[in-house]
C-alpha atoms as a PDB file:
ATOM      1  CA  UNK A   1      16.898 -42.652  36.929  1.00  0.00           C
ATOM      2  CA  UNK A   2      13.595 -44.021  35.370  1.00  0.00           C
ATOM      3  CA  UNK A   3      11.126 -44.947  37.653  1.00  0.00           C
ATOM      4  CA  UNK A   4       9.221 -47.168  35.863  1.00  0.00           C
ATOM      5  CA  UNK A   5      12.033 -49.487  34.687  1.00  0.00           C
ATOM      6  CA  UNK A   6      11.069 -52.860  36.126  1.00  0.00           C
ATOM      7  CA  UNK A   7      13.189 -55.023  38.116  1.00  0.00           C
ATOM      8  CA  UNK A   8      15.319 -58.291  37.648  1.00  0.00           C
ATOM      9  CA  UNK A   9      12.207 -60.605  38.709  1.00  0.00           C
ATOM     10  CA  UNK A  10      14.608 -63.420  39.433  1.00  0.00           C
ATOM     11  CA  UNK A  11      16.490 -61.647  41.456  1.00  0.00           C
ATOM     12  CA  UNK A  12      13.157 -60.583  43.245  1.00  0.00           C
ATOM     13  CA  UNK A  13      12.042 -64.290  43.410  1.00  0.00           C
ATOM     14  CA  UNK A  14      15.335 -65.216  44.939  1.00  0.00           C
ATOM     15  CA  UNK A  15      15.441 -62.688  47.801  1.00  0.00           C
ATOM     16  CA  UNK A  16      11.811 -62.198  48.703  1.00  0.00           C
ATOM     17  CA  UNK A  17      12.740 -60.647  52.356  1.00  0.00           C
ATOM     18  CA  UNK A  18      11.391 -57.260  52.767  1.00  0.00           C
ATOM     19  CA  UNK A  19      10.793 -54.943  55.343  1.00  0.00           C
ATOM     20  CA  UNK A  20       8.047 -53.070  54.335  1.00  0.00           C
ATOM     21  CA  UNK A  21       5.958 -53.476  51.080  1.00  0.00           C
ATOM     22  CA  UNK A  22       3.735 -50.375  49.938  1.00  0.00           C
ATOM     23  CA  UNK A  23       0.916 -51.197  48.003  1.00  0.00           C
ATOM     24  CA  UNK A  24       0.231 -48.916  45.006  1.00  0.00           C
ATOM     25  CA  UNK A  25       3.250 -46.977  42.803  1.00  0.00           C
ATOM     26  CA  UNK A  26       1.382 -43.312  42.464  1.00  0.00           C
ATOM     27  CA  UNK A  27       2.754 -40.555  43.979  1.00  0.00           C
ATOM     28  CA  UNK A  28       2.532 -41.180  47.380  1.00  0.00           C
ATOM     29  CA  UNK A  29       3.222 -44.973  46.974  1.00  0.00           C
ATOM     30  CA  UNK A  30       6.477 -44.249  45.253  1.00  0.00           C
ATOM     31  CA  UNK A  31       7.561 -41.193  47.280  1.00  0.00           C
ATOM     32  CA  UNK A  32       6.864 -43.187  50.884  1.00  0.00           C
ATOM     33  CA  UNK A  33       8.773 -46.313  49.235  1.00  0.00           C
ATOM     34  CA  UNK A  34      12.043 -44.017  48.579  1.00  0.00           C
ATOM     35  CA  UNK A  35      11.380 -42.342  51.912  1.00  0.00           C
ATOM     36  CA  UNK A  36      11.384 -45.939  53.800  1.00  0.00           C
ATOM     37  CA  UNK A  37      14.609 -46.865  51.348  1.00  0.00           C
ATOM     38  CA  UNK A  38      16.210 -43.777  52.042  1.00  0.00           C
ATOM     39  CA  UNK A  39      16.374 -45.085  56.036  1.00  0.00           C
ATOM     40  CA  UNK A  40      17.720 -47.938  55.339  1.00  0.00           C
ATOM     41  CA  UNK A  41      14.491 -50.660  54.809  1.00  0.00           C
ATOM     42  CA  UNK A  42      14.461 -53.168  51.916  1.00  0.00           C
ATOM     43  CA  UNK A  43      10.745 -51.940  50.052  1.00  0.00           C
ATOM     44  CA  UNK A  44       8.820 -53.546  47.521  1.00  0.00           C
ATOM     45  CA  UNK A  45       6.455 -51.390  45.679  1.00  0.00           C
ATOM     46  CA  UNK A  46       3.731 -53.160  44.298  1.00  0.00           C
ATOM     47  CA  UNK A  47       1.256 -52.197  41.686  1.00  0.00           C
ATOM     48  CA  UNK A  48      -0.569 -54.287  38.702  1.00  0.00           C
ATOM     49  CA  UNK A  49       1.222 -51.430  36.074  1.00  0.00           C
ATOM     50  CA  UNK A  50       4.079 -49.168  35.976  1.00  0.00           C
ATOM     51  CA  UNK A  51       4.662 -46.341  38.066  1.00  0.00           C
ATOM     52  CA  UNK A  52       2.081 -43.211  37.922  1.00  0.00           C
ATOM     53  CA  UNK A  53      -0.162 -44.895  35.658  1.00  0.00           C
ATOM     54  CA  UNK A  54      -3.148 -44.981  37.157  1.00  0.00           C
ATOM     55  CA  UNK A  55      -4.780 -42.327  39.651  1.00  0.00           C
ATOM     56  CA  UNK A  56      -1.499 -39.971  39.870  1.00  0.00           C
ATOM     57  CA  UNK A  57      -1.201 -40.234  36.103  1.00  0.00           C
ATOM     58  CA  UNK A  58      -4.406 -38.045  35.558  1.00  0.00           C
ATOM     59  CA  UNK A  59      -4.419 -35.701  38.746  1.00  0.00           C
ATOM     60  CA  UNK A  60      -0.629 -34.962  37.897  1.00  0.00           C
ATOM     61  CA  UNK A  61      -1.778 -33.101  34.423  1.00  0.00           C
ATOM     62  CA  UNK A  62      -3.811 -30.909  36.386  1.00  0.00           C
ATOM     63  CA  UNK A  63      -3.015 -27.220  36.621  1.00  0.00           C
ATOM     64  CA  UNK A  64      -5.443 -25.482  39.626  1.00  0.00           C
ATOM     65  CA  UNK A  65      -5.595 -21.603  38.521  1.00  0.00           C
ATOM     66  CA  UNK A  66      -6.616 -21.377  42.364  1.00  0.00           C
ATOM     67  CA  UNK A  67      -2.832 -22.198  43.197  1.00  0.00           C
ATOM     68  CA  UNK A  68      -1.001 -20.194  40.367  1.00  0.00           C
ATOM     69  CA  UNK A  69      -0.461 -17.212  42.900  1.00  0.00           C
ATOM     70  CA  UNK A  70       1.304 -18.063  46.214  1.00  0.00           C
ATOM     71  CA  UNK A  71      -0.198 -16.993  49.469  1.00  0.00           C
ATOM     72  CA  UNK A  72       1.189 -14.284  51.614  1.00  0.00           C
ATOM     73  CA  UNK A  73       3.268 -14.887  54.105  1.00  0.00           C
ATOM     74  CA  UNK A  74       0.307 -13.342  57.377  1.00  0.00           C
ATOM     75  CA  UNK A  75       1.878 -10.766  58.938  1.00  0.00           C
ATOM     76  CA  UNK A  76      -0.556  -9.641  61.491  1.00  0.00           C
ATOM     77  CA  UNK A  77      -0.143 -11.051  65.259  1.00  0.00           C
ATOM     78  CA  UNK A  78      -3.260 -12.849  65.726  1.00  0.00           C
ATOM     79  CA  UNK A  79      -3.172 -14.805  62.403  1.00  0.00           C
ATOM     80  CA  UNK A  80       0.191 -15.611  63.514  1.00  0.00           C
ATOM     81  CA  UNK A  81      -0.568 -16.876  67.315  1.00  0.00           C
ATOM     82  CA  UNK A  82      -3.338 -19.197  65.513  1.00  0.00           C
ATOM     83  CA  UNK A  83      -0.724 -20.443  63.517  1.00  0.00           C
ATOM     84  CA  UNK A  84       1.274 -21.257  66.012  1.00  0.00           C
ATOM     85  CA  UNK A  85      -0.897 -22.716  68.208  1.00  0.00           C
ATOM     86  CA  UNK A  86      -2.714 -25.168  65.815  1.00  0.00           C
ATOM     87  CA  UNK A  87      -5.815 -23.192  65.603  1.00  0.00           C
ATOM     88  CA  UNK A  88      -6.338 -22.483  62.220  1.00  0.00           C
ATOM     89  CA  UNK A  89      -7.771 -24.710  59.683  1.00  0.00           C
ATOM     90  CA  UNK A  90      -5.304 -22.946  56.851  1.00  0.00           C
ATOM     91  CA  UNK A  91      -2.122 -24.520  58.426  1.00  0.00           C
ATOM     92  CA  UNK A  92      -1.459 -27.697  60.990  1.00  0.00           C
ATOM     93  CA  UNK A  93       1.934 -28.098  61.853  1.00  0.00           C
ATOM     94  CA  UNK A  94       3.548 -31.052  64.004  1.00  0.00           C
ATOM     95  CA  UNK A  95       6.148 -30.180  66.329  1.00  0.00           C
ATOM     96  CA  UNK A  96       7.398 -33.914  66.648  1.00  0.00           C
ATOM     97  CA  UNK A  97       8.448 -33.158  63.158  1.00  0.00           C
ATOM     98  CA  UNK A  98      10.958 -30.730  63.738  1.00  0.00           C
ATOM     99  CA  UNK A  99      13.533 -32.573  63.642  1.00  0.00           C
ATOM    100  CA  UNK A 100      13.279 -33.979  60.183  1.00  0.00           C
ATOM    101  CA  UNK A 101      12.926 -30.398  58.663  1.00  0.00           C
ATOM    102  CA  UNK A 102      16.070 -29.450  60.809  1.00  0.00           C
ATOM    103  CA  UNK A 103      17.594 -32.757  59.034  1.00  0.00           C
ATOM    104  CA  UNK A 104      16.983 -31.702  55.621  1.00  0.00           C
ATOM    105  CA  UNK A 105      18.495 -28.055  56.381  1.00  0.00           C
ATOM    106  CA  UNK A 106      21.990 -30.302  57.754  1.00  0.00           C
ATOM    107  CA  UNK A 107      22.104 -32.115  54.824  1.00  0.00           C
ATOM    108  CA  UNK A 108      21.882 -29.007  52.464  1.00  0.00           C
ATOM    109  CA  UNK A 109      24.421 -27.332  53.911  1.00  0.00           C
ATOM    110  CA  UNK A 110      26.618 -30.759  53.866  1.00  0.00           C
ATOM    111  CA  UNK A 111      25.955 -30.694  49.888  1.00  0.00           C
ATOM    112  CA  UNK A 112      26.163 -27.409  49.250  1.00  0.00           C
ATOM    113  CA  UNK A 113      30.030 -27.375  50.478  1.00  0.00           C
ATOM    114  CA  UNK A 114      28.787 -25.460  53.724  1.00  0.00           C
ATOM    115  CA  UNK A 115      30.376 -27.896  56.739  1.00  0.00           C
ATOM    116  CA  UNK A 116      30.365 -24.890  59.156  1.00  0.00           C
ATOM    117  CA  UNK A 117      27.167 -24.101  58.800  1.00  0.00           C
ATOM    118  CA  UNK A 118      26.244 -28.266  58.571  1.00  0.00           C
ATOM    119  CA  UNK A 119      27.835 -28.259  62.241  1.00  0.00           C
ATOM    120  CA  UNK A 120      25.877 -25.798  63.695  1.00  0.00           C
ATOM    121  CA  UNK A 121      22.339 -26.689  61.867  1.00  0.00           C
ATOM    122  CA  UNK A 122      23.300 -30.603  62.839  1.00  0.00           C
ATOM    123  CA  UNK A 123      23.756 -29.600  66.764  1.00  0.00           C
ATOM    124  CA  UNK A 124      20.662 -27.856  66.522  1.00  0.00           C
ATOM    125  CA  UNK A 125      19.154 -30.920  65.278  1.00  0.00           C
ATOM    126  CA  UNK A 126      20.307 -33.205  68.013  1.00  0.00           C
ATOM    127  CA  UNK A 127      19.157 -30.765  70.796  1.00  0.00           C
ATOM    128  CA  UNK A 128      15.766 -31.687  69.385  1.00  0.00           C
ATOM    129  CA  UNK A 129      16.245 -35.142  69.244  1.00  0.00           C
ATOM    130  CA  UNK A 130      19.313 -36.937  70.603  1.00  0.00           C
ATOM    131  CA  UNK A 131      18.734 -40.218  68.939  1.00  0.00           C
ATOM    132  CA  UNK A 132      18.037 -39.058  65.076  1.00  0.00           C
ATOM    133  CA  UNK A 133      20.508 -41.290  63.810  1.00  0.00           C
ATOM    134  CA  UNK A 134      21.261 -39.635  60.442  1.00  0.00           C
ATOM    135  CA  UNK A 135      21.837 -36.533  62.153  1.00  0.00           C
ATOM    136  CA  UNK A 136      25.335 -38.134  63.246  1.00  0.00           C
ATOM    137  CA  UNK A 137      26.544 -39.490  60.068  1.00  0.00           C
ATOM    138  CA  UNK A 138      25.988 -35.677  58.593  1.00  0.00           C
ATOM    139  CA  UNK A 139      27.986 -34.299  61.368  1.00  0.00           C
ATOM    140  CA  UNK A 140      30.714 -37.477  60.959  1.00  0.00           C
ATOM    141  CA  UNK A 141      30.981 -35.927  57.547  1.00  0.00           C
ATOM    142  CA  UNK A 142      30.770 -32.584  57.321  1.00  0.00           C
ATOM    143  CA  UNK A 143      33.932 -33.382  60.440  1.00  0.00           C
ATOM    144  CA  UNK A 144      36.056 -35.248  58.025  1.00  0.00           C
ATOM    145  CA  UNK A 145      35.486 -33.310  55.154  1.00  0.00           C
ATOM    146  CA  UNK A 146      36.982 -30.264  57.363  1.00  0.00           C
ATOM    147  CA  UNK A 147      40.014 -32.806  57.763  1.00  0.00           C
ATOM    148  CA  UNK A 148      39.135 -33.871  61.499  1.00  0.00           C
ATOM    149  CA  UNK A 149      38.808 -37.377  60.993  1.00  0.00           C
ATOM    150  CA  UNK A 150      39.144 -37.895  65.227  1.00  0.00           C
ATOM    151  CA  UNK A 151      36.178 -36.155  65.231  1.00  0.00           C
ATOM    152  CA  UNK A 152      34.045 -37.610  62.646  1.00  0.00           C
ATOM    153  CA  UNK A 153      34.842 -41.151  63.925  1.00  0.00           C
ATOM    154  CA  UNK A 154      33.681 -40.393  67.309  1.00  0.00           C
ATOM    155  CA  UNK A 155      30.265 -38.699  65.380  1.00  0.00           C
ATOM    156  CA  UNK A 156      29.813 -41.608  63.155  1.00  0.00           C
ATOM    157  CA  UNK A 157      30.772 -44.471  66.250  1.00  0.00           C
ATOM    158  CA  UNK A 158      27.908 -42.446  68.667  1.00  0.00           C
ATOM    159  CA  UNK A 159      25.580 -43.000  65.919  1.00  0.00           C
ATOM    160  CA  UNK A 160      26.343 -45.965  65.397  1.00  0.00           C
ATOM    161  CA  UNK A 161      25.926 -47.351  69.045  1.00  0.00           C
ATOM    162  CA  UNK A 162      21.995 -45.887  68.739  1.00  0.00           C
ATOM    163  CA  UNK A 163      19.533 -49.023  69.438  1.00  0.00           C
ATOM    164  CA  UNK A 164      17.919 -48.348  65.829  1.00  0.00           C
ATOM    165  CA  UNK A 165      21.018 -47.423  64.320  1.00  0.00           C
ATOM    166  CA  UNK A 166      21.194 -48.555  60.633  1.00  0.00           C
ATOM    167  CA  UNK A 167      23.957 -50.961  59.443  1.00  0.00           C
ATOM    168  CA  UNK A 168      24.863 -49.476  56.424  1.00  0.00           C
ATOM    169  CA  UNK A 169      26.393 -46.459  58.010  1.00  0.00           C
ATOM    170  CA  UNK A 170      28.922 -48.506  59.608  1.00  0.00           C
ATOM    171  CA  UNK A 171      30.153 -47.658  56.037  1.00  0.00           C
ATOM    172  CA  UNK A 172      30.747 -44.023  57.407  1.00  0.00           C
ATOM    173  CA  UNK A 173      33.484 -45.467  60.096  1.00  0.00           C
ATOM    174  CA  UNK A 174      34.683 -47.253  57.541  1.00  0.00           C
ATOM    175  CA  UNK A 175      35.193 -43.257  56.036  1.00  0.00           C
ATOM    176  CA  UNK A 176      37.008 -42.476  59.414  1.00  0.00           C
ATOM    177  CA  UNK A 177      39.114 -45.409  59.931  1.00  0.00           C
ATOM    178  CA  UNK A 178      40.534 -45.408  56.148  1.00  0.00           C
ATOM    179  CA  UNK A 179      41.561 -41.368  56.644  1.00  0.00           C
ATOM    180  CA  UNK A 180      43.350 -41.892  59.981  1.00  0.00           C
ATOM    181  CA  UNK A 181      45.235 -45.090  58.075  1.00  0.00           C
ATOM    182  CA  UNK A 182      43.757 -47.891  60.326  1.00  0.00           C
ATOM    183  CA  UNK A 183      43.336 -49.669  56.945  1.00  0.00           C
ATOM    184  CA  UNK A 184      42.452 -53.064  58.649  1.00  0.00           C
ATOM    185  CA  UNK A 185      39.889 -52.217  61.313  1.00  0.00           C
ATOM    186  CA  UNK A 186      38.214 -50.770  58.175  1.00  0.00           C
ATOM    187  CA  UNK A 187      38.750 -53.773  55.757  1.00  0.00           C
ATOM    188  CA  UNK A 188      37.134 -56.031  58.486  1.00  0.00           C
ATOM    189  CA  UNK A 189      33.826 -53.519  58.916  1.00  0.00           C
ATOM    190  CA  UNK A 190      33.433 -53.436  54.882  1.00  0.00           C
ATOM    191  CA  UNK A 191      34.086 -57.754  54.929  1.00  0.00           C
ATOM    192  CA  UNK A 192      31.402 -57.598  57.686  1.00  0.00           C
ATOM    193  CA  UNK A 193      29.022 -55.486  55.277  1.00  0.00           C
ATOM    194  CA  UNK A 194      29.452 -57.066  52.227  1.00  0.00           C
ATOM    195  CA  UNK A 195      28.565 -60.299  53.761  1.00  0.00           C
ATOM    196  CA  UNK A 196      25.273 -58.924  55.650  1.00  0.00           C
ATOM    197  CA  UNK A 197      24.230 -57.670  51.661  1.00  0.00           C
ATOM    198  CA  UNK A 198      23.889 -61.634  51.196  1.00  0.00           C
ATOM    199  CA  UNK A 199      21.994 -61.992  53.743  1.00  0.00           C
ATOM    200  CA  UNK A 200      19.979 -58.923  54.114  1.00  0.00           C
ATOM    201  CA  UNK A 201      19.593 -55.303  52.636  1.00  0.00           C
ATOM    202  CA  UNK A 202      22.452 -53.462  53.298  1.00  0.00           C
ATOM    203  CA  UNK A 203      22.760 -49.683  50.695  1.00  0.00           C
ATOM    204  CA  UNK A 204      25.269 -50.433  48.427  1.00  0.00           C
ATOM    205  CA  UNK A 205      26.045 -46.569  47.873  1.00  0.00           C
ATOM    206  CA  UNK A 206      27.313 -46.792  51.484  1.00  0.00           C
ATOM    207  CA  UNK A 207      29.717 -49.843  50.799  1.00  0.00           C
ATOM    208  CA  UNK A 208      30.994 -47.613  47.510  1.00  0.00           C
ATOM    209  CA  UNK A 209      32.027 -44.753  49.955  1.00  0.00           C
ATOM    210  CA  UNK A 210      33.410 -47.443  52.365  1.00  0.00           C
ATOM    211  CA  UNK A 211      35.437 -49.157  49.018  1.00  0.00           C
ATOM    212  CA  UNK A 212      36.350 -45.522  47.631  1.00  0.00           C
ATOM    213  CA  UNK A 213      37.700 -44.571  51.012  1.00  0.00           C
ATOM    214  CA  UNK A 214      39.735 -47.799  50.667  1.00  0.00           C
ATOM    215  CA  UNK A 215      41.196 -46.582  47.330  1.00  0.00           C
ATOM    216  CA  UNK A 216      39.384 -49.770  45.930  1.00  0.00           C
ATOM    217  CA  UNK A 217      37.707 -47.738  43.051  1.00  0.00           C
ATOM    218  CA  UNK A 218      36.891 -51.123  41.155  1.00  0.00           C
ATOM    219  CA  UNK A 219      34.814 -52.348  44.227  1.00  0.00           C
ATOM    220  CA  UNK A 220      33.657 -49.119  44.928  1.00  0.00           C
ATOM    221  CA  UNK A 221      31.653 -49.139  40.864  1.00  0.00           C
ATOM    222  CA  UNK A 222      30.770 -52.220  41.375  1.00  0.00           C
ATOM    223  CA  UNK A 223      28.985 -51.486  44.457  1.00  0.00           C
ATOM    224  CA  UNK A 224      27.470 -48.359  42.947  1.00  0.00           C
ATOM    225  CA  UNK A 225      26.297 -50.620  40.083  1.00  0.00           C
ATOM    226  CA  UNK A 226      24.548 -52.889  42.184  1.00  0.00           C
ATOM    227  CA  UNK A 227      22.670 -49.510  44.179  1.00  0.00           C
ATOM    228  CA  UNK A 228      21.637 -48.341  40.379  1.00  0.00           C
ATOM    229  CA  UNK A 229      20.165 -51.790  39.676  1.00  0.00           C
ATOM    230  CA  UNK A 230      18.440 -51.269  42.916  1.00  0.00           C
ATOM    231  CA  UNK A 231      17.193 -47.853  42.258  1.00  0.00           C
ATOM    232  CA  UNK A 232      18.266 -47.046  45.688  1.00  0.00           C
ATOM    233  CA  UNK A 233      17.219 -43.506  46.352  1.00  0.00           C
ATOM    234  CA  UNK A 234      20.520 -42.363  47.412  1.00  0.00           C
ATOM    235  CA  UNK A 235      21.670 -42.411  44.264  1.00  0.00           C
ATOM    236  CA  UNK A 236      20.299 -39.174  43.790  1.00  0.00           C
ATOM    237  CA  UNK A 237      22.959 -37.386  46.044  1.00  0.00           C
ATOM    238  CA  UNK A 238      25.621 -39.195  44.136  1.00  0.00           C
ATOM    239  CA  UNK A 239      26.865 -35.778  42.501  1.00  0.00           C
ATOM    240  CA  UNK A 240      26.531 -33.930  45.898  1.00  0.00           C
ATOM    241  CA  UNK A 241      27.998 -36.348  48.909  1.00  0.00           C
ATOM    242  CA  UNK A 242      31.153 -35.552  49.627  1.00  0.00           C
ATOM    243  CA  UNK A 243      31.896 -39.328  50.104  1.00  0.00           C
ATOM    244  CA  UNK A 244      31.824 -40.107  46.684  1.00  0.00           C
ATOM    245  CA  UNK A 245      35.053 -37.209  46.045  1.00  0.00           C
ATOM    246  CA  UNK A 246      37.483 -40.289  45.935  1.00  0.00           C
ATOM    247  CA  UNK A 247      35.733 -41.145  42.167  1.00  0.00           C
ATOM    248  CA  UNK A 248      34.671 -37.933  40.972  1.00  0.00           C
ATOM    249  CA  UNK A 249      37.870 -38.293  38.709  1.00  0.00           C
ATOM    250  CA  UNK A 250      37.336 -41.223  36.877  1.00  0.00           C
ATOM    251  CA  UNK A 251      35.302 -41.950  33.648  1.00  0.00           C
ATOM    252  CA  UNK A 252      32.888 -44.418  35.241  1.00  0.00           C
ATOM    253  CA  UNK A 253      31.694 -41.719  37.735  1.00  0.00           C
ATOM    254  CA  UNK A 254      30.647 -39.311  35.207  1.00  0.00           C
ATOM    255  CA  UNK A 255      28.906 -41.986  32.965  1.00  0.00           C
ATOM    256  CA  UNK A 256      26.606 -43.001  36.068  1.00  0.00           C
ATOM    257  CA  UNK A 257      25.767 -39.374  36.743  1.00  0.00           C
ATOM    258  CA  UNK A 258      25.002 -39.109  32.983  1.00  0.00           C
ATOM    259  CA  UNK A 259      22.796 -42.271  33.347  1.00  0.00           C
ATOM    260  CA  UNK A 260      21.137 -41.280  36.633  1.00  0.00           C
ATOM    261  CA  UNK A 261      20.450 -38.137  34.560  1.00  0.00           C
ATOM    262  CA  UNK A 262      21.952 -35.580  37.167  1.00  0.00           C
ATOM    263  CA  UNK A 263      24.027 -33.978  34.579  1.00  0.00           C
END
């Protein structure tokens, strides 16, 4: 998905409620902005000219010969007790950020088909931190991909009564609910949602699972539409979530993932 498409300006000027603005589209502008999107706030990157034109656009064409050859991994004990205590100027690690490394290694193993393995990495992750909201929703769903959609509703529900939990994954129940056939408690979450996205941000990817779930495929484009407009950065997994399997068979699906430019 190009980055440096610009957006509808009217639709900008319309909706001008934003969580968090960044200031500056270079490489860290633009990678904290899908970061911030990714968790669920409404961003507005700012900059005078497209994206990576200005200070990233140079320092990006430059190749370090320092850096061509990897370090080694150190091997000898002391090296390694510096390391691990924070005493060494080559390396500085934060333990508080444990938790979104473990998060990374759930979600792989949710994409890459592995839910066993997405389990056990997931529990690991809430051991670290109980209240790592995401960390639910990928244990909801590597649950009901297994077929134990009991189990992924309670998941998705815990993470869902978190103080900070985001509203779009009340799409996920939505998931739950439509699998165990309690087609109306899930109708009135989605009705809920859609009417929050006219108010406030809400992912649109996350209403297409809801909608697909639903067997509304027609909704469920339209909502994916609306995330592509958006350039939400979920998009990217759109070829790897298992909650987009309900559209993987139609036409429309494999157009998107032509024009996302994952295929």
């Amino acid at each position: 998905m190009p980055a440096c498409v610009a957006p509808n300006l009217d639709a900008v000027r319309g909706s001008m409620d934003f969580d968090v603005i960044v200031l500056g589209a270079g490489i860290v502008g633009v990678s904290s902005a899908l970061h911030l999107q990714d968790r669920g706030l409404r961003v507005a990157l700012v900059d005078r000219r497209a994206p990576g034109e200005e200070t990233s656009h140079g320092n990006a064409g430059l190749i370090e010969r320092s850096s061509v050859v990897p370090y080694a991994f150190p091997r000898r004990l002391g090296t390694l007790l510096r390391y691990a205590r924070n005493r060494s100027v080559d390396l500085y690690w934060d333990y508080r950020a444990l938790p979104a490394y473990a998060g990374w290694l759930a979600r792989f193993h949710l994409y890459a088909r592995d839910y066993y393995s997405a389990l056990a990495t997931g529990k690991e992750l809430l051991e670290i931190d109980e209240h790592y909201g995401r960390g639910f929703v990928w244990m909801g769903s590597a649950h009901l991909a297994l077929g134990d959609a009991d189990v992924a509703l309670e998941w998705f529900q815990r993470g869902q009564a978190l103080e900070r939990a985001v509203r779009s994954y009340d799409a996920m129940i939505v998931r739950a609910l439509a699998a165990l056939d309690r087609k109306e408690e899930a109708q009135e979450i989605l009705t809920r949602l859609e009417a929050e996205s006219k108010q406030h941000y809400v992912r649109s990817e996350y209403l297409a699972m809801g909608h697909a779930a639903m067997g509304d495929l027609d909704r469920a484009f339209e909502s994916l539409e609306r995330a592509y407009q958006a350039r939400s950065a979920g998009m990217i997994y759109l070829h790897l979530d298992p909650g987009y399997e309900p559209l993987r068979g139609d036409p429309r699906y494999t157009e998107l993932v032509k024009r996302i430019g994952l295929s």
